[in-house]
C-alpha atoms as a PDB file:
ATOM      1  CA  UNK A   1     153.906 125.078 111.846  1.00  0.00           C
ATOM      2  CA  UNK A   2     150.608 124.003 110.529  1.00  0.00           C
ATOM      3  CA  UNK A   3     147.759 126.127 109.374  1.00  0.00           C
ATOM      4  CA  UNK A   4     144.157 124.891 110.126  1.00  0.00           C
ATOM      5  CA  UNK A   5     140.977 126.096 108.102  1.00  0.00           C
ATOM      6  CA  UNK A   6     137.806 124.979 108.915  1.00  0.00           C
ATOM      7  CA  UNK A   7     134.928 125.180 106.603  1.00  0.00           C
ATOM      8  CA  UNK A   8     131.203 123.753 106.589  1.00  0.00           C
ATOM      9  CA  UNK A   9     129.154 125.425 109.605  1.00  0.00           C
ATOM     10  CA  UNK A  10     125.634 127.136 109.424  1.00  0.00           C
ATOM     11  CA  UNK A  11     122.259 127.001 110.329  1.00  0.00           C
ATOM     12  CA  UNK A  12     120.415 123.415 110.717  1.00  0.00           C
ATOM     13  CA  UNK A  13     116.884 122.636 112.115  1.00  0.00           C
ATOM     14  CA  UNK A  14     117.016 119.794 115.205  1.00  0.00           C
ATOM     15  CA  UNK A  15     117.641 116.160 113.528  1.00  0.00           C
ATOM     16  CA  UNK A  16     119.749 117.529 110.506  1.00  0.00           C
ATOM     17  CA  UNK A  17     123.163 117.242 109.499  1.00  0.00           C
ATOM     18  CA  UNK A  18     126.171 118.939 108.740  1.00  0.00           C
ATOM     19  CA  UNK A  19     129.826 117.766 107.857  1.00  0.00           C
ATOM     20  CA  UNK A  20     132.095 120.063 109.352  1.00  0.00           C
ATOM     21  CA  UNK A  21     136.018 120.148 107.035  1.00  0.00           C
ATOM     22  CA  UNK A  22     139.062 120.905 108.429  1.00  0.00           C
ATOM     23  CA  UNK A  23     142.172 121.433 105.424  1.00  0.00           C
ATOM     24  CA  UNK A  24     145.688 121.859 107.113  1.00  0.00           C
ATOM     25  CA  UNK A  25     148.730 123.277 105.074  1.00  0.00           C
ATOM     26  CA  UNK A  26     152.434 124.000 106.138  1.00  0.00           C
ATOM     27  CA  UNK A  27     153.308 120.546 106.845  1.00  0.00           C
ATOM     28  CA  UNK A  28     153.115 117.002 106.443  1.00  0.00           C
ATOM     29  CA  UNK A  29     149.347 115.759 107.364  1.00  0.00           C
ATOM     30  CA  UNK A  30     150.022 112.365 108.130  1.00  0.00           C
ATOM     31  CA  UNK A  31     152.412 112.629 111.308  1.00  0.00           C
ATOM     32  CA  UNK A  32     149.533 114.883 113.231  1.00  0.00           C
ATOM     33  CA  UNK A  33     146.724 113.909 115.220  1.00  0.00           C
ATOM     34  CA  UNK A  34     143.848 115.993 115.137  1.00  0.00           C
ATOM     35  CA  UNK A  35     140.382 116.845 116.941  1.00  0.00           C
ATOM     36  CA  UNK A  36     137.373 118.940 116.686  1.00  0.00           C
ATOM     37  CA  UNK A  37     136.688 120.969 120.415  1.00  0.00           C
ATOM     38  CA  UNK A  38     132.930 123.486 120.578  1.00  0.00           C
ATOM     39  CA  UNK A  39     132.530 126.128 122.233  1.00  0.00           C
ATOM     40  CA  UNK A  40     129.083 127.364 123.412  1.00  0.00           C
ATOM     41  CA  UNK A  41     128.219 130.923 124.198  1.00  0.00           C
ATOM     42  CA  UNK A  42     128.986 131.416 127.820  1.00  0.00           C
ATOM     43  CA  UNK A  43     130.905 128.192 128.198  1.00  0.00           C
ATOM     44  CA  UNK A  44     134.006 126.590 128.188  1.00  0.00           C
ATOM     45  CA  UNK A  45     135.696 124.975 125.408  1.00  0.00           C
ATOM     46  CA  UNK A  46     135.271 121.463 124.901  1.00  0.00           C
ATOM     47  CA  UNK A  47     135.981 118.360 123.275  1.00  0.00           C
ATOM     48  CA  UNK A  48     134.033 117.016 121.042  1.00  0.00           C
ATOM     49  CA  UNK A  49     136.300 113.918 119.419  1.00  0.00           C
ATOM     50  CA  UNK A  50     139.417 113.101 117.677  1.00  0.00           C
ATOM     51  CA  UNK A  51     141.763 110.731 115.491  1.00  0.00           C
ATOM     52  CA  UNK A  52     145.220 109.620 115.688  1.00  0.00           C
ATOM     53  CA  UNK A  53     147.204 110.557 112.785  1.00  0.00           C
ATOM     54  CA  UNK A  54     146.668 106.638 111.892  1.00  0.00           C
ATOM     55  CA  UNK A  55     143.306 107.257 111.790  1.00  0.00           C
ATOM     56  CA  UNK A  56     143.306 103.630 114.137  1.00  0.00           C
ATOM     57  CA  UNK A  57     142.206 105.193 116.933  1.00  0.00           C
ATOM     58  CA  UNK A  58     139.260 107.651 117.665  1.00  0.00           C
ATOM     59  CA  UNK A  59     137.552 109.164 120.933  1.00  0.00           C
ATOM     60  CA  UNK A  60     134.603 111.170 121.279  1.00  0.00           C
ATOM     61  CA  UNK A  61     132.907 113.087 123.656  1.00  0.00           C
ATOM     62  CA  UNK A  62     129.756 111.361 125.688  1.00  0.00           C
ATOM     63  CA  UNK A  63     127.344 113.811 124.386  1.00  0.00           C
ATOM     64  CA  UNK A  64     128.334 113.224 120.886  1.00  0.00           C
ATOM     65  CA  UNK A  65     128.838 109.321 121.145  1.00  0.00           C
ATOM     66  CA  UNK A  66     126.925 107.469 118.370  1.00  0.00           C
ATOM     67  CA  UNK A  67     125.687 110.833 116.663  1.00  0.00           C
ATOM     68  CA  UNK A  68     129.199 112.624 115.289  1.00  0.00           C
ATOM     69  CA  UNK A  69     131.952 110.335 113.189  1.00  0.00           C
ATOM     70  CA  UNK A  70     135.525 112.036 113.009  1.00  0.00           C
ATOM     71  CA  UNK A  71     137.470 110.511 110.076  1.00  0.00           C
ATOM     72  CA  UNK A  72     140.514 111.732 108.178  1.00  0.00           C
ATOM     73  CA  UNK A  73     141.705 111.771 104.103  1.00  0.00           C
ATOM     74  CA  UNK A  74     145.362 112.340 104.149  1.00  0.00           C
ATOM     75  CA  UNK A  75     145.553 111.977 100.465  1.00  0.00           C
ATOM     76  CA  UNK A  76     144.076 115.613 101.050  1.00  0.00           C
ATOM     77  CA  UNK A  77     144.864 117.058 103.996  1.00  0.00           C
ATOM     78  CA  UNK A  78     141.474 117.331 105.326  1.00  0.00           C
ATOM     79  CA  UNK A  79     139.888 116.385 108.592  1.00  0.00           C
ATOM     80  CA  UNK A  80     136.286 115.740 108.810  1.00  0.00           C
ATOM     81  CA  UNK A  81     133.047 116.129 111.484  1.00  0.00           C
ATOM     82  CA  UNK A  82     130.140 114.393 110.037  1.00  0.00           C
ATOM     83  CA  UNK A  83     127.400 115.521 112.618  1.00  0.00           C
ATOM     84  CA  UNK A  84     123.668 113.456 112.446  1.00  0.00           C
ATOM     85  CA  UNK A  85     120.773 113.767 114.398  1.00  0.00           C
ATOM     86  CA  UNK A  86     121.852 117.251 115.456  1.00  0.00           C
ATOM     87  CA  UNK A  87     120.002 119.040 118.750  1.00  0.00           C
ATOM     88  CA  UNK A  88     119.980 122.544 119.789  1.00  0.00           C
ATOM     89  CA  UNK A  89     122.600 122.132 122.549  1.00  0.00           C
ATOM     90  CA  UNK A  90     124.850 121.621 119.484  1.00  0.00           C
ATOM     91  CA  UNK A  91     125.191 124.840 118.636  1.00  0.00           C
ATOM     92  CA  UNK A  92     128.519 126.137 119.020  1.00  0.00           C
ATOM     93  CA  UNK A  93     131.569 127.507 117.543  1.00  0.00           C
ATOM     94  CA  UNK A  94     133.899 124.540 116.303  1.00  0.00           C
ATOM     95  CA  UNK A  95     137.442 124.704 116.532  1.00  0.00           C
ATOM     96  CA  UNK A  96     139.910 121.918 114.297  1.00  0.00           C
ATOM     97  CA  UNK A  97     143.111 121.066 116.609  1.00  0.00           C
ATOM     98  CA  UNK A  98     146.285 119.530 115.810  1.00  0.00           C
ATOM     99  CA  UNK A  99     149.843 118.538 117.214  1.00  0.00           C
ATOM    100  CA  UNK A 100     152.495 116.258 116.309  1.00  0.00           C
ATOM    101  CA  UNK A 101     151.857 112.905 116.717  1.00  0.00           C
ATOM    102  CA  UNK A 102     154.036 110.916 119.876  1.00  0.00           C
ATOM    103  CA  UNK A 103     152.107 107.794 119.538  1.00  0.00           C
ATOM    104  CA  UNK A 104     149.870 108.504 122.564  1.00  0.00           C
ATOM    105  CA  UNK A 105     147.120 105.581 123.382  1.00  0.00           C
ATOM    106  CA  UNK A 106     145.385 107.472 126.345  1.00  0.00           C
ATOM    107  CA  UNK A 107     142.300 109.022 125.508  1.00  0.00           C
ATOM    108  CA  UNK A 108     143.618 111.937 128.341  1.00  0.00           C
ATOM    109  CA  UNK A 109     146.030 113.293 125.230  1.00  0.00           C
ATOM    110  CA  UNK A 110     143.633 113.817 122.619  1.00  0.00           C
ATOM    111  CA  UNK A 111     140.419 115.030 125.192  1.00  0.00           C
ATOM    112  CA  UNK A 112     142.347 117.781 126.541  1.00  0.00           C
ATOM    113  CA  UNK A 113     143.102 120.981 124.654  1.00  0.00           C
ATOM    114  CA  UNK A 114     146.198 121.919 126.412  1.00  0.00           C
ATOM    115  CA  UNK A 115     147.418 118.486 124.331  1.00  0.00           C
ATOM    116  CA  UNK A 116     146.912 120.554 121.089  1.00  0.00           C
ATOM    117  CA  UNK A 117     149.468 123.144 119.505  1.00  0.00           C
ATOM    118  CA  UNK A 118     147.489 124.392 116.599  1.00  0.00           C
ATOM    119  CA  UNK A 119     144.170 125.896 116.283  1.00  0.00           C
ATOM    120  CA  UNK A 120     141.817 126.597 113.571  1.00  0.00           C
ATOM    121  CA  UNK A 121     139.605 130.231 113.650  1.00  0.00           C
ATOM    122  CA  UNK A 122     136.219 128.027 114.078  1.00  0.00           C
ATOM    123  CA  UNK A 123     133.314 127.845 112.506  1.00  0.00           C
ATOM    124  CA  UNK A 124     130.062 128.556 113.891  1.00  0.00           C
ATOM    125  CA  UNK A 125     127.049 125.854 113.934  1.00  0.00           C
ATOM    126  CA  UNK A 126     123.932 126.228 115.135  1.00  0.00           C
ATOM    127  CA  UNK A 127     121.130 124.005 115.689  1.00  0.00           C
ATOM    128  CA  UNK A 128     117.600 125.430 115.980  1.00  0.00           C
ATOM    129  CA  UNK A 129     114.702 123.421 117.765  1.00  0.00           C
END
């Protein structure tokens, strides 16, 4: 069992920035992969991008491509969403994800949240124009 706590949300004008943290606790970091998913009010959950527990390979999300950077320090645990150039269709609730690594290559395992086993409480972002 892992415990997820993300941290770093708020309230950030169009073009800002915000680094979203994700610490996890009850087990051994390094053998998990790990994304960040959004949800927006009225919508589904979605994914937003993720990193092997290598950190060797990472995916993101069209919409977020060239804007967000996912990138990992398991010295400490921690998970990270650095989010630039941020636009109001941003705003959402952001959920941290993790599951024991199996050495999966194909983007389909780490874009889909059925792929996860452990979820953070989210944290809420939102991105005024």
């Amino acid at each position: 069992q892992v415990q997820l706590v993300e941290s770093g949300g708020g309230l950030v004008q169009a073009g800002g920035s915000l680094r979203l943290s994700c610490a996890a606790s009850g087990r051994t970091f390094v053998g998990y992969d790990m994304a960040w998913f959004r949800q927006a009010p009225g919508k589904e959950r979605e994914f937003v991008a993720a990193i092997a527990w290598s950190g060797g390979n990472t995916f993101y999300a069209d919409s977020v491509k060239g804007r967000f950077t996912i990138s990992r320090d398991n010295a400490k645990n921690t998970v990270y969403l650095q989010m630039n150039s941020l636009k109001p269709e941003d705003t959402a609730v952001y959920y941290c994800a993790a599951r024991t690594s199996r050495g999966y290559i194909s983007s389909y395992y780490y874009t889909n949240e059925d792929k996860f086993d452990y979820w953070g409480q989210g944290t809420q972002v939102t991105v005024s124009s």
